[in-house]
Structures are given as C-alpha cells and as structure tokens.
Protein backbone atom coordinates (compact mmCIF):
# COMPACT_ATOMS: atom_id res chain seq x y z
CA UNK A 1 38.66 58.03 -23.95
CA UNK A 2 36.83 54.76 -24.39
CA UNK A 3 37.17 51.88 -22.57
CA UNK A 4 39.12 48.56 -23.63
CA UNK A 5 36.39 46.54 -24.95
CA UNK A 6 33.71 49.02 -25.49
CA UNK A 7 33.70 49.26 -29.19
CA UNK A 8 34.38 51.74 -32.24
CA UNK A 9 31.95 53.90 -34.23
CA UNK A 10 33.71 55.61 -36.96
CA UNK A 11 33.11 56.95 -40.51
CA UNK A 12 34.00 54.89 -43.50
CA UNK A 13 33.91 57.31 -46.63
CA UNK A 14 34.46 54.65 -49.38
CA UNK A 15 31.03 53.29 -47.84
CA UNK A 16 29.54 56.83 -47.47
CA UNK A 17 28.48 55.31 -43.73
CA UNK A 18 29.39 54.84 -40.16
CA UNK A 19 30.60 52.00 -38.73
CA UNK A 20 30.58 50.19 -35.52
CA UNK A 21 32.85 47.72 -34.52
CA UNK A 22 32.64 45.44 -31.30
CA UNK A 23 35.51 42.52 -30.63
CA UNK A 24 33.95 39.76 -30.16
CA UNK A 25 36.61 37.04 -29.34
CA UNK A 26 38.40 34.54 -31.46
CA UNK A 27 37.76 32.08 -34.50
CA UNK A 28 38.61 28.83 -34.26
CA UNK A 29 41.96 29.59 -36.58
CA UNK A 30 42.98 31.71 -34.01
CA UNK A 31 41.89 35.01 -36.06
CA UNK A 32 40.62 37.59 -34.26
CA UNK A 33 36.60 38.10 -34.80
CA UNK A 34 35.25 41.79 -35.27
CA UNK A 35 31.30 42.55 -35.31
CA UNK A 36 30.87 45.34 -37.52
CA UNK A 37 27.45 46.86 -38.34
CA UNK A 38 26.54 49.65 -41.36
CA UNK A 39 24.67 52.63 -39.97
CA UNK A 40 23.62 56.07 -41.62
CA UNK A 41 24.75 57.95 -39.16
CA UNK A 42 26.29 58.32 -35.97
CA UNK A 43 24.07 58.58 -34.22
CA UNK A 44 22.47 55.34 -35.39
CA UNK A 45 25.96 53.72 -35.23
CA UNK A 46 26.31 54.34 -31.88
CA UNK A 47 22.92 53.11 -30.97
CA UNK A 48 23.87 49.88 -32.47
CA UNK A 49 27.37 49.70 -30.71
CA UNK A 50 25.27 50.19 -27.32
CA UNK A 51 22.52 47.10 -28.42
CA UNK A 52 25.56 45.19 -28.98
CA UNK A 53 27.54 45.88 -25.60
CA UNK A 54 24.07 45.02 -23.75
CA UNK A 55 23.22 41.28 -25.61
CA UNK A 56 27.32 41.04 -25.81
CA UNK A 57 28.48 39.96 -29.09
CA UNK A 58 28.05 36.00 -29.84
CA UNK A 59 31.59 34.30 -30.36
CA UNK A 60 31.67 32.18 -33.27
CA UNK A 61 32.14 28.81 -32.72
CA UNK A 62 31.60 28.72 -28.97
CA UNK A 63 27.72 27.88 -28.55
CA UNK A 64 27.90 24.71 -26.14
CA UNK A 65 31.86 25.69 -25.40
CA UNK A 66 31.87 26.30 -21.51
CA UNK A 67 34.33 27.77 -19.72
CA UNK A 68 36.06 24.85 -18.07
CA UNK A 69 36.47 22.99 -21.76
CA UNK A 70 37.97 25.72 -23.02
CA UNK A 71 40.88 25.91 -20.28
CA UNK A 72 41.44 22.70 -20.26
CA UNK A 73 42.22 23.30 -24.19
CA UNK A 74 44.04 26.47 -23.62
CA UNK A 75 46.40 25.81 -20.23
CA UNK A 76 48.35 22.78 -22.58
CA UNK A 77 49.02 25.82 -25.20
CA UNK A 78 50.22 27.86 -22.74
CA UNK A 79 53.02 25.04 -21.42
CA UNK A 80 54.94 26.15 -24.75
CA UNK A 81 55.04 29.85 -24.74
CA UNK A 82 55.49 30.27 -20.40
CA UNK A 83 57.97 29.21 -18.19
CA UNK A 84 57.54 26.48 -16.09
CA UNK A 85 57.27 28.47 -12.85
CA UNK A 86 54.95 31.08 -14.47
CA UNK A 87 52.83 28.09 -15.88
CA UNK A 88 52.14 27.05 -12.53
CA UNK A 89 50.77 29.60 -11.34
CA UNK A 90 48.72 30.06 -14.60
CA UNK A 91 47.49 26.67 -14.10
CA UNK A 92 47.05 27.10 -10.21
CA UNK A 93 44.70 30.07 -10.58
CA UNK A 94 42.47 28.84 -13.09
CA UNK A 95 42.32 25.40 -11.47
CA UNK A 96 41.84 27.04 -8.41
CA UNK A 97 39.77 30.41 -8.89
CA UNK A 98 38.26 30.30 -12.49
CA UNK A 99 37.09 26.69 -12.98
CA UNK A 100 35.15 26.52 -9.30
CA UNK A 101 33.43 30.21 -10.06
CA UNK A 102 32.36 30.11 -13.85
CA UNK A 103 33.71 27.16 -15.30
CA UNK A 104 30.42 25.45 -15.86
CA UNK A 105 28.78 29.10 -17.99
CA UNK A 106 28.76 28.68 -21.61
CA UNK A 107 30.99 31.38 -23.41
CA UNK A 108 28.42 32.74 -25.50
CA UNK A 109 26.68 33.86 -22.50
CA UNK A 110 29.48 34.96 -21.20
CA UNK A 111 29.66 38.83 -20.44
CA UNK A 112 30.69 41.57 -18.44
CA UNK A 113 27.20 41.01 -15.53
CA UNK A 114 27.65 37.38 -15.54
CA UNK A 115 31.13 36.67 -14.26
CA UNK A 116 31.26 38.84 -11.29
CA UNK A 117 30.91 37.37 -7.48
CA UNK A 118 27.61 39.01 -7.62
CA UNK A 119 26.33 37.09 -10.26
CA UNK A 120 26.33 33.54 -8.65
C-alpha cells in the first residue's frame, strides 16, 4: 500500500503507456493540480515518479508565495466554513506554531525535508 502523497504509476491503454501521477497542490481556481508524466514502461514510470518525489513537484502559481502570505489568505476562508470555537483554535495554532517555524519558506520549496524541526 502506498503512502498518501507518494504518487501513482499506472497503465493507460488508450495511450499504449504508463503513467505517473504526483499531486502537486492547488491552482489558483481552487482546482486541484496533478503532475503527470508519459513513460514506456514501468519501470521508467516509476523512475520518474521517484525524480519527482525527490525535487517535489513545483505548485503553480506559488513561486514568491511564502507560507505566512498564504495563511493569512486562507485563515479568513476558513471563518465561513468552521465554527467559531473551532476557528480559534485553527487560527491559534497557525499563529502560534506554523507562522514562527516556516512561515517565512517559500511554498515551492516547500517539501517533506524542509518543514521538520530538524530542518531549521
């Protein structure tokens, strides 16, 4: 079983190829964005997937976006679809926890080694 987040590499016959798929975030719409790159075989496919997962897939739209200018967009979307108490604590934590640790990393450079403790 694969992880959440780790990708797809599958066979697409109207194509006569293998695929593989990364998420890689979301467009500026709201859409979600899908990295998907044509292989010959699986093998290939799944050598791709694995160059992806290492650089981490670029998010469109979000070259000089850091982290804190994107929460401060998000947490006033969130106002509408929480309640007030669990908006609170939504706001608390990032305010709190997320801002002070990453908030100043872009999110294109954004990935799985780069926001841990370790990685300060």
């Amino acid at each position: 079983m694969r992880s959440k987040g780790a990708g797809s590499v599958f066979y697409d016959p109207r194509r006569g190829r293998c695929l593989a798929t990364l998420e890689a975030g979301w467009t500026k719409r709201g859409t979600r964005r899908r990295v998907t790159r044509v292989a010959k075989s699986e093998l290939e496919a799944r050598q791709i997937l694995a160059k992806l997962l290492r650089e981490g897939a670029p998010l469109e739209g979000t070259t000089t976006t850091t982290v804190k200018s994107y929460i401060d967009k998000w947490l006033p979307r969130q106002a509408d679809h929480l309640r007030p108490s669990a908006f609170m604590v939504t706001r608390s934590a990032a305010n709190s926890w997320i801002v002070p640790a990453i908030g100043h990393r872009r999110l294109d450079k954004l990935n799985r080694a780069t926001s841990g403790p370790s990685a300060r």
